[in-house]
C-alpha atoms as a PDB file:
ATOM      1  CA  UNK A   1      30.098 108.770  66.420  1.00  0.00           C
ATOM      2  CA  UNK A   2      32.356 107.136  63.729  1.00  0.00           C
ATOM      3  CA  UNK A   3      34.691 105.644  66.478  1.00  0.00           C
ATOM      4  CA  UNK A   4      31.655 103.470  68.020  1.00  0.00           C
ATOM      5  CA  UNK A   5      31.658 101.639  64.814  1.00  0.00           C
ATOM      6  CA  UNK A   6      35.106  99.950  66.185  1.00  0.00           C
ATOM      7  CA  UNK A   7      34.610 100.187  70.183  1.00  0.00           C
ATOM      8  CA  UNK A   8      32.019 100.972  72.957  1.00  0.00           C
ATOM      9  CA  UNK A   9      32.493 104.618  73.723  1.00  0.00           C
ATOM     10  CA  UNK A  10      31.588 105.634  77.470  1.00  0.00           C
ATOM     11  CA  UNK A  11      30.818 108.529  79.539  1.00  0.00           C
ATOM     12  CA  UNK A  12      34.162 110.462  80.303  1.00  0.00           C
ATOM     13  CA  UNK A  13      35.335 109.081  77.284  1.00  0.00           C
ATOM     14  CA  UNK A  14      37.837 111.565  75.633  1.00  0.00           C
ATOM     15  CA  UNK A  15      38.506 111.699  71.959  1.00  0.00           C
ATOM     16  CA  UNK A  16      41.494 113.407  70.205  1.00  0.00           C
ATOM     17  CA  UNK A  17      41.706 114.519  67.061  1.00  0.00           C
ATOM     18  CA  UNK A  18      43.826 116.774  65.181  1.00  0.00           C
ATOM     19  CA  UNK A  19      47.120 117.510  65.736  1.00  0.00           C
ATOM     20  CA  UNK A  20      48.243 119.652  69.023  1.00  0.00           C
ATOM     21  CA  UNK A  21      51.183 121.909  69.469  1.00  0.00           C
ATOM     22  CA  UNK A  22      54.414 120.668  70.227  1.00  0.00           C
ATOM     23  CA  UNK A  23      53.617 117.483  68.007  1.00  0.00           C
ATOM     24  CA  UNK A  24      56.442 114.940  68.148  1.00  0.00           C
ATOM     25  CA  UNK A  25      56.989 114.394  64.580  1.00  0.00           C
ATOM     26  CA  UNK A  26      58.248 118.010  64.455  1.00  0.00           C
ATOM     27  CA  UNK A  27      61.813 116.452  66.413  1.00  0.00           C
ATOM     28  CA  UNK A  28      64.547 114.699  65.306  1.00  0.00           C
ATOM     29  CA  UNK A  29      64.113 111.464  65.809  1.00  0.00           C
ATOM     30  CA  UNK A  30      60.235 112.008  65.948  1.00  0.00           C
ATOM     31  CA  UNK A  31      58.793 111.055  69.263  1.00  0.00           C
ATOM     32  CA  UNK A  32      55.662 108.985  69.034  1.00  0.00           C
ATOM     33  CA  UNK A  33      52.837 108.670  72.108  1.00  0.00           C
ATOM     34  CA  UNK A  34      53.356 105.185  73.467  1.00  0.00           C
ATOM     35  CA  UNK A  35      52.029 102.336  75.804  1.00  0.00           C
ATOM     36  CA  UNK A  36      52.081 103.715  79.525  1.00  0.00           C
ATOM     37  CA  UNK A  37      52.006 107.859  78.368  1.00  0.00           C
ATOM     38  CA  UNK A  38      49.993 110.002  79.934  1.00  0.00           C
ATOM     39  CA  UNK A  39      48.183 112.235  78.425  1.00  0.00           C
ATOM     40  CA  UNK A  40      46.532 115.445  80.628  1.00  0.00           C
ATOM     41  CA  UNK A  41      43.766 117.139  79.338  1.00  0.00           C
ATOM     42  CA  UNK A  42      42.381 120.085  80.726  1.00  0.00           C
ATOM     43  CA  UNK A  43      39.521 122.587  80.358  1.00  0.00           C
ATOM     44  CA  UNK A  44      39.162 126.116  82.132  1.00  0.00           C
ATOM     45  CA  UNK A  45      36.050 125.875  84.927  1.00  0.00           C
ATOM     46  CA  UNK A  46      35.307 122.185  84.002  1.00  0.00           C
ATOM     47  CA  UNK A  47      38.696 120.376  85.376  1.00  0.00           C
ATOM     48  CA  UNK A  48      41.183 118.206  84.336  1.00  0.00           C
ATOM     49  CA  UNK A  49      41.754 114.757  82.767  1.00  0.00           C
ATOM     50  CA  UNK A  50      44.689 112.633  82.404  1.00  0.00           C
ATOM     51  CA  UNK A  51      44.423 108.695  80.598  1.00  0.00           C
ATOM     52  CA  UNK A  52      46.629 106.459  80.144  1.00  0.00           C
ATOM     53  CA  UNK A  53      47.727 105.124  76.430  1.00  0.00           C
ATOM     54  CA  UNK A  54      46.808 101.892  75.564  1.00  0.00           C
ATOM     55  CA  UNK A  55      47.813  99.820  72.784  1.00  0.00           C
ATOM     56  CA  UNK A  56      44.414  98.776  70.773  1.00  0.00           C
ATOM     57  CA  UNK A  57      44.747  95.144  70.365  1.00  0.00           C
ATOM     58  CA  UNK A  58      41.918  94.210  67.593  1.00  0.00           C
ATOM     59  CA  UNK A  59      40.351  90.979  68.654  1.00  0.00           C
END
């Protein structure tokens, strides 16, 4: 995958792309995901997901 040119990617490891509904630029001020969110992710039969975001800090 391109993103394991720039990190180790691991089993469970999630990766978003795109842009969901309800998107934060869409308010006024925009609201951006930040350190300490949680984002939940969940699939139908499989089970759900939630991580923690993380500031990438390039060493």
């Amino acid at each position: 995958a391109y993103v394991s040119q720039f990190m180790t990617l691991l089993p469970g490891d999630v990766i978003s792309t795109g842009t969901p509904a309800g998107v934060g630029l869409g308010f006024k001020p925009p609201i951006y995901l930040k350190d300490g969110d949680v984002v939940e992710l969940g699939i139908d039969g499989l089970g759900t997901s939630k991580q923690q975001v993380k500031n990438y800090v390039k060493d």
